[in-house]
Structures are given as structure tokens and as C-alpha cells.
ModelCIF file with pLDDT and N, C-alpha, C, O atoms, coordinates in Angstrom:
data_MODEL
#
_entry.id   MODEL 
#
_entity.id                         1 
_entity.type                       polymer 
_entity.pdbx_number_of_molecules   1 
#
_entity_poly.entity_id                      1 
_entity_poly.type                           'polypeptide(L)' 
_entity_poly.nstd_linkage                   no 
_entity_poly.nstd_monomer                   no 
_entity_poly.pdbx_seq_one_letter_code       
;(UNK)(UNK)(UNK)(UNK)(UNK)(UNK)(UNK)(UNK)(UNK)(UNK)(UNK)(UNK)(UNK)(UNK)(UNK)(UNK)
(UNK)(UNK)(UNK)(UNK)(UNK)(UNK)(UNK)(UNK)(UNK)(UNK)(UNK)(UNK)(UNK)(UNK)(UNK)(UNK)
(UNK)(UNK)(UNK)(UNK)(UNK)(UNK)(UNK)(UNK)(UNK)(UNK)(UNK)(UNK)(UNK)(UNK)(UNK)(UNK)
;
_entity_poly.pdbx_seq_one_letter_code_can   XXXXXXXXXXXXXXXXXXXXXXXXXXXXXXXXXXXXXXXXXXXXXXXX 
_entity_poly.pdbx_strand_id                 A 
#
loop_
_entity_poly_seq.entity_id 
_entity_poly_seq.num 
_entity_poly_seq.mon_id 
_entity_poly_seq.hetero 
1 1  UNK n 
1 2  UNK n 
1 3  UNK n 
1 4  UNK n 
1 5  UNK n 
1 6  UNK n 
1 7  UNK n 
1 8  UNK n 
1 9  UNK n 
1 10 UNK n 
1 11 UNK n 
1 12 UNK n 
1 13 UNK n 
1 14 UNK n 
1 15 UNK n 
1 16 UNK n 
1 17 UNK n 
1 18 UNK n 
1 19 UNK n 
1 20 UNK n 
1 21 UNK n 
1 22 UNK n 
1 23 UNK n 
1 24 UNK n 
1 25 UNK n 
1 26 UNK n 
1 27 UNK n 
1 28 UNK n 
1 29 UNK n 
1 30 UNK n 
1 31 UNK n 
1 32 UNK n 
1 33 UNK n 
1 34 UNK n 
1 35 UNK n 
1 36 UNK n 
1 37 UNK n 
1 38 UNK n 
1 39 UNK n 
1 40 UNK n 
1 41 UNK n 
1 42 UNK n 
1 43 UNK n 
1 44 UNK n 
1 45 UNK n 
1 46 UNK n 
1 47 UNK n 
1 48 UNK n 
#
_struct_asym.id          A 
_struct_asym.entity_id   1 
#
loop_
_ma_qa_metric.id 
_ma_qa_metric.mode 
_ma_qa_metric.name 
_ma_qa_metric.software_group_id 
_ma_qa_metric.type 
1 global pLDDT . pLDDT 
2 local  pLDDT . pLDDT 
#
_ma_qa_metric_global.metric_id      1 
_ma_qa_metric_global.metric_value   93.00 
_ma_qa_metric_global.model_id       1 
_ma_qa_metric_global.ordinal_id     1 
#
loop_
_ma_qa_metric_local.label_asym_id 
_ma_qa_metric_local.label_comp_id 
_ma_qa_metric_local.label_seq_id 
_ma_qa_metric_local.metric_id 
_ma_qa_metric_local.metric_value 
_ma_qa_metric_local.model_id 
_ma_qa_metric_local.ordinal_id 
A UNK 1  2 92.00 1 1  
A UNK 2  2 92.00 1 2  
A UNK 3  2 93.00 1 3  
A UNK 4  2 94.00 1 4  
A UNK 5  2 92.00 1 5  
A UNK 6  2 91.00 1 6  
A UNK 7  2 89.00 1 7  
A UNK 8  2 87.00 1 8  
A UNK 9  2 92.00 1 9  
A UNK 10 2 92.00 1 10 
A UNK 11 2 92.00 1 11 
A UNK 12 2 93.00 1 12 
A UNK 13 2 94.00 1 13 
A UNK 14 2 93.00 1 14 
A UNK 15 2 92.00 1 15 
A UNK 16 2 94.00 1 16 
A UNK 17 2 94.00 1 17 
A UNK 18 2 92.00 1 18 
A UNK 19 2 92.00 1 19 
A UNK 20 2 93.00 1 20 
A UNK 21 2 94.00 1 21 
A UNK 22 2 92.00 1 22 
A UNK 23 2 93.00 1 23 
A UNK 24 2 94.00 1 24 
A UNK 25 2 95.00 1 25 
A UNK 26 2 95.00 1 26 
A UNK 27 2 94.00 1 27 
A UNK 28 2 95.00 1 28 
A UNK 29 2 95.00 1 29 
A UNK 30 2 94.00 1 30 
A UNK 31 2 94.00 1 31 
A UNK 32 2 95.00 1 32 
A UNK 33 2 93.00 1 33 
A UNK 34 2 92.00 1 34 
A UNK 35 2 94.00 1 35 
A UNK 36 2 95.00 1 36 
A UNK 37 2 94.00 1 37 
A UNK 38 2 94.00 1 38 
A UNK 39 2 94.00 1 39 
A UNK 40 2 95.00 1 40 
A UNK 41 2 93.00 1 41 
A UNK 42 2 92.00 1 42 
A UNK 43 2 91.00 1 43 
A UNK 44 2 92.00 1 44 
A UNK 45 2 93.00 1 45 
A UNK 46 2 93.00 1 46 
A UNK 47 2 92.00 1 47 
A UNK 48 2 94.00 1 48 
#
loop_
_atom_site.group_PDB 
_atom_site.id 
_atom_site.type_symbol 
_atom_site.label_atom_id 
_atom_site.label_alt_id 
_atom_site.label_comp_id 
_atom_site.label_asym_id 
_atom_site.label_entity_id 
_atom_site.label_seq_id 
_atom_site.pdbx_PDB_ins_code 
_atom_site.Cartn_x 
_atom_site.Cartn_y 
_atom_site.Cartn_z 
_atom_site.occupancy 
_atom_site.B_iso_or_equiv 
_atom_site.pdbx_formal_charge 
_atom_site.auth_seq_id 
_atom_site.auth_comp_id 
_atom_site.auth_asym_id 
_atom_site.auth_atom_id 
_atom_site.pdbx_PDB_model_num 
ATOM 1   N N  . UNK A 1 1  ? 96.540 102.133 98.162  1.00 92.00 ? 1  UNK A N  1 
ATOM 2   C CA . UNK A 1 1  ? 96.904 102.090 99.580  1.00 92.00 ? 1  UNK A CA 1 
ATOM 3   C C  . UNK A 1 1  ? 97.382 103.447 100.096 1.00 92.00 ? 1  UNK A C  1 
ATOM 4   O O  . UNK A 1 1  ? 97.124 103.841 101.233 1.00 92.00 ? 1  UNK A O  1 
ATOM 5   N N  . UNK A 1 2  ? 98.071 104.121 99.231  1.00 92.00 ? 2  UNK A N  1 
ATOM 6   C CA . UNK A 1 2  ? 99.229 105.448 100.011 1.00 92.00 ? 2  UNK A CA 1 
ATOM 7   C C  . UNK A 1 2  ? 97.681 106.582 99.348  1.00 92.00 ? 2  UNK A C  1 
ATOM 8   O O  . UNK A 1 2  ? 97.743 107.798 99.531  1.00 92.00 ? 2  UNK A O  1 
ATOM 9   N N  . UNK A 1 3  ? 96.659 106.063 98.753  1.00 93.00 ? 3  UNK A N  1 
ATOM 10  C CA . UNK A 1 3  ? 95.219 107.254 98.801  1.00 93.00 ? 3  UNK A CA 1 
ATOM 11  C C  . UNK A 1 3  ? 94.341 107.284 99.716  1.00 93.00 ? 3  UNK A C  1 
ATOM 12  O O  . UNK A 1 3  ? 93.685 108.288 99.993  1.00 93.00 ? 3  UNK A O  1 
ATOM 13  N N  . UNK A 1 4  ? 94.182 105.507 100.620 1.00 94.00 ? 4  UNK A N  1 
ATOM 14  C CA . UNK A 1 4  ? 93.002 105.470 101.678 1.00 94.00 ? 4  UNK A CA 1 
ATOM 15  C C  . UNK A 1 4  ? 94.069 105.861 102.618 1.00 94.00 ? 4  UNK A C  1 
ATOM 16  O O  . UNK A 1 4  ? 93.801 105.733 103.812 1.00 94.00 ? 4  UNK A O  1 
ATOM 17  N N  . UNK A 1 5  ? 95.306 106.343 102.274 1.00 92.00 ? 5  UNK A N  1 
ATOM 18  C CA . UNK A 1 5  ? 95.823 106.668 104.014 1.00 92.00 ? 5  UNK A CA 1 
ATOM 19  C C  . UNK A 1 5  ? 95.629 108.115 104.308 1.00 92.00 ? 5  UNK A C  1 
ATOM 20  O O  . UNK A 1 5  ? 95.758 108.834 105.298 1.00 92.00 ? 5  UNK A O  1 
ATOM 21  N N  . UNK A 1 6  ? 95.293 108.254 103.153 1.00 91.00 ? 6  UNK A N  1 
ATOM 22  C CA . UNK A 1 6  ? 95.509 110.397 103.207 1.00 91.00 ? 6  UNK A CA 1 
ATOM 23  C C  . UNK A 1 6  ? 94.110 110.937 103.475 1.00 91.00 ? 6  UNK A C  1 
ATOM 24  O O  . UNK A 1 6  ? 93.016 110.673 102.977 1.00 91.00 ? 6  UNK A O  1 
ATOM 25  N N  . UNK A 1 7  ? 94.538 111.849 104.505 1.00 89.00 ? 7  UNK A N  1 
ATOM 26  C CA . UNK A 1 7  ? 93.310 112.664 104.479 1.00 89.00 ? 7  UNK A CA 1 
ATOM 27  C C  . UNK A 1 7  ? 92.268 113.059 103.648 1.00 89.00 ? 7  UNK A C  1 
ATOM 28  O O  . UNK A 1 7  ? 91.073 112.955 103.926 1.00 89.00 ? 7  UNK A O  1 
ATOM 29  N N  . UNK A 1 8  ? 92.619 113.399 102.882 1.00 87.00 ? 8  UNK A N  1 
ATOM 30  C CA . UNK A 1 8  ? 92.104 114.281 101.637 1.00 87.00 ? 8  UNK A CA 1 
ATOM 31  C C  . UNK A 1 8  ? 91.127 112.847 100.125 1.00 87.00 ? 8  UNK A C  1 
ATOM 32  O O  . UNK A 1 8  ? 90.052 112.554 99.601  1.00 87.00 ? 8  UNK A O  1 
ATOM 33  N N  . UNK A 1 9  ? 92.510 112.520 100.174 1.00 92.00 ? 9  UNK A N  1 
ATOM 34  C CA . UNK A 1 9  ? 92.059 111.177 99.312  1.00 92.00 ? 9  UNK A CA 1 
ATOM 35  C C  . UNK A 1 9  ? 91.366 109.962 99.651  1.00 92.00 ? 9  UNK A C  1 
ATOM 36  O O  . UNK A 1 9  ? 91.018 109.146 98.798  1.00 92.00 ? 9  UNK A O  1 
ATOM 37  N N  . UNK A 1 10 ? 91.134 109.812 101.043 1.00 92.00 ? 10 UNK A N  1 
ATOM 38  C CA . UNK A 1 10 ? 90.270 108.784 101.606 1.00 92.00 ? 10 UNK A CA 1 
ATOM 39  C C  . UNK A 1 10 ? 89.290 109.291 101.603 1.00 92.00 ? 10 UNK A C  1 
ATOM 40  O O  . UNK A 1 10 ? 88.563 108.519 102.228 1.00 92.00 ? 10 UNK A O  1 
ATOM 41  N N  . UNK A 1 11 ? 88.661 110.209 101.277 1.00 92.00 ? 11 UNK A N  1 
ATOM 42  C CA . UNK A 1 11 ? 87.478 110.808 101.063 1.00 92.00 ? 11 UNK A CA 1 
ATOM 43  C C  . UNK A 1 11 ? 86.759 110.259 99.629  1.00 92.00 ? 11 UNK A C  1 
ATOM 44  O O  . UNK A 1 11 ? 85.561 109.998 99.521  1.00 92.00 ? 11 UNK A O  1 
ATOM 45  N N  . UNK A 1 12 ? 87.963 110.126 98.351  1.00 93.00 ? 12 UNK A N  1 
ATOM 46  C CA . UNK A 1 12 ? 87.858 110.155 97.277  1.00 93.00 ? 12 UNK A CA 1 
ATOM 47  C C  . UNK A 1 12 ? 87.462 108.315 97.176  1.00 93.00 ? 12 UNK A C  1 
ATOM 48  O O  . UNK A 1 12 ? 86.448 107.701 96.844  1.00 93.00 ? 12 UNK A O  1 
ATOM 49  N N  . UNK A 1 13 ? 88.743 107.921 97.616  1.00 94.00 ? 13 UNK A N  1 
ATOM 50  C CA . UNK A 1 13 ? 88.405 106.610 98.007  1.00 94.00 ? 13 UNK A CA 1 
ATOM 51  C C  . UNK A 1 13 ? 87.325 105.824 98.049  1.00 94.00 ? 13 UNK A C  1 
ATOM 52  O O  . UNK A 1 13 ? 87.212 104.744 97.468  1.00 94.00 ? 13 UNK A O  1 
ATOM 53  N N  . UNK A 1 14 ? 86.035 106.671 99.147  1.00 93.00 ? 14 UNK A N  1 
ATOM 54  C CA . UNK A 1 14 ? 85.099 106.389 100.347 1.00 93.00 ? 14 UNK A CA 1 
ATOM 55  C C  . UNK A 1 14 ? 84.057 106.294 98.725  1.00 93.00 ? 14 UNK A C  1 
ATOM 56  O O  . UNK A 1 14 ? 83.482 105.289 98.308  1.00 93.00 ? 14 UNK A O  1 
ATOM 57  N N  . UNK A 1 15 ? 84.085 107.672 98.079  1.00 92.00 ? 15 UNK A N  1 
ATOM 58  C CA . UNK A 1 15 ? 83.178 107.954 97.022  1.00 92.00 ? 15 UNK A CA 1 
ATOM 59  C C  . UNK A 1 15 ? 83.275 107.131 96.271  1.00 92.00 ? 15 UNK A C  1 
ATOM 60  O O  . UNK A 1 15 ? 82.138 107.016 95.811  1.00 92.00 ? 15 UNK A O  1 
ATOM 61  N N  . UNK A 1 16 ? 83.981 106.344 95.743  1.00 94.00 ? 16 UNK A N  1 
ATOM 62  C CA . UNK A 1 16 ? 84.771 105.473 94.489  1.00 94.00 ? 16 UNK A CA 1 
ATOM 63  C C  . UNK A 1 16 ? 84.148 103.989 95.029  1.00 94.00 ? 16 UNK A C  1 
ATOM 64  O O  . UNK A 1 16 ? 83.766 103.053 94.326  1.00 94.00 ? 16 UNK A O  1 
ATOM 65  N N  . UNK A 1 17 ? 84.165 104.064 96.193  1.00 94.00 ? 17 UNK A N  1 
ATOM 66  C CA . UNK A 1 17 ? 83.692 102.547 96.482  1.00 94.00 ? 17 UNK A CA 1 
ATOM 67  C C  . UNK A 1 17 ? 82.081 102.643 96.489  1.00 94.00 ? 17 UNK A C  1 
ATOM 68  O O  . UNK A 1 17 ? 81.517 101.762 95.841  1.00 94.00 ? 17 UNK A O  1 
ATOM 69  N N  . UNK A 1 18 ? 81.252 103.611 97.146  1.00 92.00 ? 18 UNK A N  1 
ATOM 70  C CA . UNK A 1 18 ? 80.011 103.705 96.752  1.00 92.00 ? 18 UNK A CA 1 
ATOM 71  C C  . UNK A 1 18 ? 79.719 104.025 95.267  1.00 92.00 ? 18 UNK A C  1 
ATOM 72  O O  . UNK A 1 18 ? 78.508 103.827 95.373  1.00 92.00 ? 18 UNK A O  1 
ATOM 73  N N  . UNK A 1 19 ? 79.861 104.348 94.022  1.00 92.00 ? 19 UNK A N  1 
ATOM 74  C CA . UNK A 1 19 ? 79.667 104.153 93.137  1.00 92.00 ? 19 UNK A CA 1 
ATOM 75  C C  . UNK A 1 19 ? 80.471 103.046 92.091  1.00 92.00 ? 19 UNK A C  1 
ATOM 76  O O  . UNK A 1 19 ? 80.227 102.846 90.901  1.00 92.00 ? 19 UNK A O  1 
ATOM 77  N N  . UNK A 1 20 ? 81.471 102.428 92.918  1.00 93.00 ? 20 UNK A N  1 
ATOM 78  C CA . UNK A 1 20 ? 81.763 101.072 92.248  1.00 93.00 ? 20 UNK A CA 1 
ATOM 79  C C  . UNK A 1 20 ? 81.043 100.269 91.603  1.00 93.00 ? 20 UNK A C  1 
ATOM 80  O O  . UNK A 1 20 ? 79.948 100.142 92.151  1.00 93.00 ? 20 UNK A O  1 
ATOM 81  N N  . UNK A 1 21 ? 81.185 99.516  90.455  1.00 94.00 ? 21 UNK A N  1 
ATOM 82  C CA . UNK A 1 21 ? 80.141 98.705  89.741  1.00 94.00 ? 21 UNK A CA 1 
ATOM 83  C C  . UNK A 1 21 ? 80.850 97.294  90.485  1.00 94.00 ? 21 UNK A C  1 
ATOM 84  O O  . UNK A 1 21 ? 81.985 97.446  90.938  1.00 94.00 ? 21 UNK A O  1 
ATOM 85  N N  . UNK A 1 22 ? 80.297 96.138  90.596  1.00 92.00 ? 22 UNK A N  1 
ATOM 86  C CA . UNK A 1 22 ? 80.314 94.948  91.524  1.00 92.00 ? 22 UNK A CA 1 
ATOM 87  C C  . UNK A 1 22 ? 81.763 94.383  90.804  1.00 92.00 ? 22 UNK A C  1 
ATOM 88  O O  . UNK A 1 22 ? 82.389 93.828  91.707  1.00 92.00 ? 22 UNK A O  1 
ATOM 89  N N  . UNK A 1 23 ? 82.450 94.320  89.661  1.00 93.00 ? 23 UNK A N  1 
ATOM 90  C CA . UNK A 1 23 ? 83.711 94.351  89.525  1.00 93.00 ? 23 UNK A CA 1 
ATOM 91  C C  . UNK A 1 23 ? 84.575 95.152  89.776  1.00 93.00 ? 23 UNK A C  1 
ATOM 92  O O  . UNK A 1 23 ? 85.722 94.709  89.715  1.00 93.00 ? 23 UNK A O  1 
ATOM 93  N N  . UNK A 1 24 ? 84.426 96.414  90.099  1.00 94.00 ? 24 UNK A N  1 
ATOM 94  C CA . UNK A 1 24 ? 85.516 97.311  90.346  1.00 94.00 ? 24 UNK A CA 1 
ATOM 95  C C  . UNK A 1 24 ? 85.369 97.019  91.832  1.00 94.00 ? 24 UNK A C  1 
ATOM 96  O O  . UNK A 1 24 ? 86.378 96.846  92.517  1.00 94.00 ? 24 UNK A O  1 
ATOM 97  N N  . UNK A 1 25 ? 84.341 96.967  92.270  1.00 95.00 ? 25 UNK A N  1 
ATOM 98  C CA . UNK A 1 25 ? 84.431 96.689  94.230  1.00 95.00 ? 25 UNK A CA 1 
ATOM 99  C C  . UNK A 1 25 ? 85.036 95.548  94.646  1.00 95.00 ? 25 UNK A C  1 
ATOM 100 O O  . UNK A 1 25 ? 85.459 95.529  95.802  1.00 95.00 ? 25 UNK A O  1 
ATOM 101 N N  . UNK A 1 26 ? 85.239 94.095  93.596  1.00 95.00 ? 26 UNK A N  1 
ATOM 102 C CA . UNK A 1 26 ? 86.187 93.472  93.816  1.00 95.00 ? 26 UNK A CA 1 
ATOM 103 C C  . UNK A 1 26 ? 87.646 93.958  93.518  1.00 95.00 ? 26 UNK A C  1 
ATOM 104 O O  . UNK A 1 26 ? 88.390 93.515  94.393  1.00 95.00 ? 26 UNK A O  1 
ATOM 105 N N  . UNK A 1 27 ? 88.173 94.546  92.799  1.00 94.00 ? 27 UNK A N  1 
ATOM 106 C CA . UNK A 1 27 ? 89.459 95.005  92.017  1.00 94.00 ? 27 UNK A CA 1 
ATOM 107 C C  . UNK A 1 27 ? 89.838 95.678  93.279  1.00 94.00 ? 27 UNK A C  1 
ATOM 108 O O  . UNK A 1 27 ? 90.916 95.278  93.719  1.00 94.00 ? 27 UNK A O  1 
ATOM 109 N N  . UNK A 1 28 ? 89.080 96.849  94.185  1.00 95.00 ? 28 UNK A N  1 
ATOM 110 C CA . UNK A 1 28 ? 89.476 97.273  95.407  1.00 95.00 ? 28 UNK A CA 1 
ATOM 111 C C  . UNK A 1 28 ? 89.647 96.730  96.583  1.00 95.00 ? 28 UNK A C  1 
ATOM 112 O O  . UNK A 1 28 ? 90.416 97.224  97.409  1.00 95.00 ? 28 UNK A O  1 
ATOM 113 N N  . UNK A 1 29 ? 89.036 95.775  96.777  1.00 95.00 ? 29 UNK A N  1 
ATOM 114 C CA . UNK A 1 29 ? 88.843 94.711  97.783  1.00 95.00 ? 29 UNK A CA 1 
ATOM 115 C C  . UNK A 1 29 ? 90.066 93.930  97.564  1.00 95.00 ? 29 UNK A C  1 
ATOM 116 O O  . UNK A 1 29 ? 90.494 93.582  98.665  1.00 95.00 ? 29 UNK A O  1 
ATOM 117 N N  . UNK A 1 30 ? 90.854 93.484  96.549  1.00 94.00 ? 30 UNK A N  1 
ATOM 118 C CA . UNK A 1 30 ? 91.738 93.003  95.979  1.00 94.00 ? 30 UNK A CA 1 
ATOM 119 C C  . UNK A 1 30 ? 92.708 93.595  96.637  1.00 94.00 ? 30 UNK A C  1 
ATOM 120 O O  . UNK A 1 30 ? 93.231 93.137  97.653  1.00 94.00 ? 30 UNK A O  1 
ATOM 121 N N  . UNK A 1 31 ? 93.071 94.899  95.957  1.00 94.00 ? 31 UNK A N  1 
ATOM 122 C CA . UNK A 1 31 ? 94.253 95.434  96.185  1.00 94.00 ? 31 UNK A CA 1 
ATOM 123 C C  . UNK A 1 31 ? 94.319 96.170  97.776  1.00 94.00 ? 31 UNK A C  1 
ATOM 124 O O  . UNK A 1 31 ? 95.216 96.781  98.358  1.00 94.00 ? 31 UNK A O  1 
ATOM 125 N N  . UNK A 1 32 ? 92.689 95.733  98.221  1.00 95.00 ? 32 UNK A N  1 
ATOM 126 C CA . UNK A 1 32 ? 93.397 95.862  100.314 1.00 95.00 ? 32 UNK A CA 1 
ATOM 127 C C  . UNK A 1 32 ? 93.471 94.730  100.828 1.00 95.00 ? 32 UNK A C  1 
ATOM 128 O O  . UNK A 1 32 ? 93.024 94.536  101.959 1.00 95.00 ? 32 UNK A O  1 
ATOM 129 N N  . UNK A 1 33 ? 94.166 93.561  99.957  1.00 93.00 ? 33 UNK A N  1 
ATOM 130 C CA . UNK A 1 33 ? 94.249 92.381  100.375 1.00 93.00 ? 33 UNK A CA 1 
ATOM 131 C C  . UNK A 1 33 ? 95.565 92.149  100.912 1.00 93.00 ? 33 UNK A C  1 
ATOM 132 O O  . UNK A 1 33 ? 96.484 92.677  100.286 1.00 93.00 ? 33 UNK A O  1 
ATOM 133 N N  . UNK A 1 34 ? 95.957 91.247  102.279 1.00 92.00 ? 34 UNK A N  1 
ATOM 134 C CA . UNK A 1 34 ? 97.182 91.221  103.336 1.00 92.00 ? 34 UNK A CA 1 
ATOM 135 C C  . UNK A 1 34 ? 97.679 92.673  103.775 1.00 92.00 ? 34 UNK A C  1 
ATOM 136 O O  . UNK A 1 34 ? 98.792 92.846  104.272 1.00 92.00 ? 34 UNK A O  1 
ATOM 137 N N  . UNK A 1 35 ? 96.814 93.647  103.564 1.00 94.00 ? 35 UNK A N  1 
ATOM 138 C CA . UNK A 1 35 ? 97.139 95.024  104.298 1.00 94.00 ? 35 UNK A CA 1 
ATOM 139 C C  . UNK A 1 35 ? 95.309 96.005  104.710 1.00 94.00 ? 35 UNK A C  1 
ATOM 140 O O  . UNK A 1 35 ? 94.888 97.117  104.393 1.00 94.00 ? 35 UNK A O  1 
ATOM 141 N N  . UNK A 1 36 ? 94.696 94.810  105.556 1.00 95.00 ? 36 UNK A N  1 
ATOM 142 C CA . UNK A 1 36 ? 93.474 94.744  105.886 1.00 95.00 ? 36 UNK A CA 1 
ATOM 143 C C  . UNK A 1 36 ? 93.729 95.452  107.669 1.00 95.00 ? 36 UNK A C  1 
ATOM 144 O O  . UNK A 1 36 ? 93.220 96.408  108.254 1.00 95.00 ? 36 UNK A O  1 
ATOM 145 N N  . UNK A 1 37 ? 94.521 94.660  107.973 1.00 94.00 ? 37 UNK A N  1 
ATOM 146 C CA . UNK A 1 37 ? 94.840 95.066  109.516 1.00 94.00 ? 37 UNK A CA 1 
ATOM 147 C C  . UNK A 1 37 ? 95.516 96.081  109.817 1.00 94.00 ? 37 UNK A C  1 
ATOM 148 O O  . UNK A 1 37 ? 95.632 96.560  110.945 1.00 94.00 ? 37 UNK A O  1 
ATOM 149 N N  . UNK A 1 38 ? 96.072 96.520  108.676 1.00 94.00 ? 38 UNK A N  1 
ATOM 150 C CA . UNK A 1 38 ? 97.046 97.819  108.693 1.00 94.00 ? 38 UNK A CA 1 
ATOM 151 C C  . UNK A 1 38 ? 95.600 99.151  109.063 1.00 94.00 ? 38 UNK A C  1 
ATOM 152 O O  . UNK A 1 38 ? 95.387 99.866  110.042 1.00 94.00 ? 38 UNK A O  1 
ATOM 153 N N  . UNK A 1 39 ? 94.898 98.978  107.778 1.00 94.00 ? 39 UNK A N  1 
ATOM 154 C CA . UNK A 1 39 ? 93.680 99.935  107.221 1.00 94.00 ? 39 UNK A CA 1 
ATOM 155 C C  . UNK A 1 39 ? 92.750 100.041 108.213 1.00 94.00 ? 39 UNK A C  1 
ATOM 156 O O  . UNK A 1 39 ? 92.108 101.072 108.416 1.00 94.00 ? 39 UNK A O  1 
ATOM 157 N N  . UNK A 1 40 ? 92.638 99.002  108.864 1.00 95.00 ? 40 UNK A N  1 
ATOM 158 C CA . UNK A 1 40 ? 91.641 99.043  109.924 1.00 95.00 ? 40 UNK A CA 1 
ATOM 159 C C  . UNK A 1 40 ? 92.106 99.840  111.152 1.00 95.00 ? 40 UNK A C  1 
ATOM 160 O O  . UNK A 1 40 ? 91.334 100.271 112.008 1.00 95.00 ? 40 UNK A O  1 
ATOM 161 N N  . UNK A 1 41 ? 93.354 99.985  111.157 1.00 93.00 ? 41 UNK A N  1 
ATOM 162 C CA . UNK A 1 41 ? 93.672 100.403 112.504 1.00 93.00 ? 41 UNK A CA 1 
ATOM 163 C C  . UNK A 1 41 ? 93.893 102.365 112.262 1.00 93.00 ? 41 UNK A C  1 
ATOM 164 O O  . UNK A 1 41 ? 93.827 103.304 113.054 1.00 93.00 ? 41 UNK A O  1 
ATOM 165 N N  . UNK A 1 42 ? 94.142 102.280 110.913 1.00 92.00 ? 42 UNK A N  1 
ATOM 166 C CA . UNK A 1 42 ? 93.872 103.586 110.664 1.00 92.00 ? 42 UNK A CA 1 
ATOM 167 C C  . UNK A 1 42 ? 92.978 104.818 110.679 1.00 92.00 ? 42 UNK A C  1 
ATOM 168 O O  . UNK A 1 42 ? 92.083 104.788 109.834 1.00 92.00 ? 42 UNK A O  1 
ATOM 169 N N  . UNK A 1 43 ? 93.040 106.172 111.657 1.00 91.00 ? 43 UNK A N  1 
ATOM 170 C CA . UNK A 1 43 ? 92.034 106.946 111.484 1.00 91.00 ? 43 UNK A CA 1 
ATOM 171 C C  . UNK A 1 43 ? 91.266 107.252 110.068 1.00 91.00 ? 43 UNK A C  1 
ATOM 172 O O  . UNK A 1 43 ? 90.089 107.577 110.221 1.00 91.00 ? 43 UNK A O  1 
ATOM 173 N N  . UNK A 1 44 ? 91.684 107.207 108.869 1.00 92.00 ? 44 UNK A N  1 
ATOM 174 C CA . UNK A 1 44 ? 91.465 107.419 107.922 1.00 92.00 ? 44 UNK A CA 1 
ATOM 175 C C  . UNK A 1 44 ? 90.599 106.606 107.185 1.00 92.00 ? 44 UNK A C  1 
ATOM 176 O O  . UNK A 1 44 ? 89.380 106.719 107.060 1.00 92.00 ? 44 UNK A O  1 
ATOM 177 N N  . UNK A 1 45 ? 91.762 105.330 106.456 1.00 93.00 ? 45 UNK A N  1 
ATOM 178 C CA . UNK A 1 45 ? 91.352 104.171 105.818 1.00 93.00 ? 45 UNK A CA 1 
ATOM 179 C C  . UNK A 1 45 ? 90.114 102.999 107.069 1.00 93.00 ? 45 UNK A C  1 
ATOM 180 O O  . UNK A 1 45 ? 89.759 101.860 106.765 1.00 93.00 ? 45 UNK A O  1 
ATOM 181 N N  . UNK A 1 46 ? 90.000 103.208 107.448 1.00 93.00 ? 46 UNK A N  1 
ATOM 182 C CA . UNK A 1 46 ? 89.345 102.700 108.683 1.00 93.00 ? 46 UNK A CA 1 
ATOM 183 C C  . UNK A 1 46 ? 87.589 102.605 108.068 1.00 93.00 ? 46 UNK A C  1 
ATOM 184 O O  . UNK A 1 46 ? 86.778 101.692 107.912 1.00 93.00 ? 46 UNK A O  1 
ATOM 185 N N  . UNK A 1 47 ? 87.597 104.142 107.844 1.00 92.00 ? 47 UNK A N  1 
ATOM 186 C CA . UNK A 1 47 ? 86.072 104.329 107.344 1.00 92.00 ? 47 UNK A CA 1 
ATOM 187 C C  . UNK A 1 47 ? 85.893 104.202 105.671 1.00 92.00 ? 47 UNK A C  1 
ATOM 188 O O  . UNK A 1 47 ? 84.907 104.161 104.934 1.00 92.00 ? 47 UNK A O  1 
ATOM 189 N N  . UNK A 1 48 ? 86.713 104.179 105.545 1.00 94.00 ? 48 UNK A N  1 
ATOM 190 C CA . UNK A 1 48 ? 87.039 103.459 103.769 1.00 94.00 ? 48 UNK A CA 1 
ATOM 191 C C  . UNK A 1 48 ? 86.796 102.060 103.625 1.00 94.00 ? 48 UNK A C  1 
ATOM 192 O O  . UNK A 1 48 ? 86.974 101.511 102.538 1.00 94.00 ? 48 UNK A O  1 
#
């Protein structure tokens, strides 16, 4: 959460989810779970 908010690291983020294997893209999906509306509203995590 405190990596898709950062400039720098939502980049890293962005990369990590396109080469995710179909369990790790759940494990991330997971852990932006009940802080979905936060991320969305963010310039950053938004495009993550």
C-alpha cells in the first residue's frame, strides 16, 4: 500500500502486476482489499 502510493514505486508496482503469474495477481488484489476506494482516488495508485 505505502509502494502504490509513491511516485517512484507505483511504477514498480504497475510492472509487478503485468508480469504477475495468476497467483501472485491474486496475493495483490488481496492485499488492495477494503483500501480499493482510497487507491482509486489516488493520482498514483489509480493507474496501478
Amino acid at each position: 500500500l505505502k509502494l502504490v502510493t509513491n511516485q517512484i514505486c507505483s511504477k514498480l508496482v504497475e510492472r509487478l502486476i503485468l508480469h504477475a503469474t495468476d497467483e501472485q495477481l491474486k496475493t495483490i488484489f488481496k492485499a488492495f482489499n477494503n483500501h480499493f476506494v482510497s487507491l482509486i482516488h489516488h493520482k498514483y495508485a489509480s493507474h496501478c
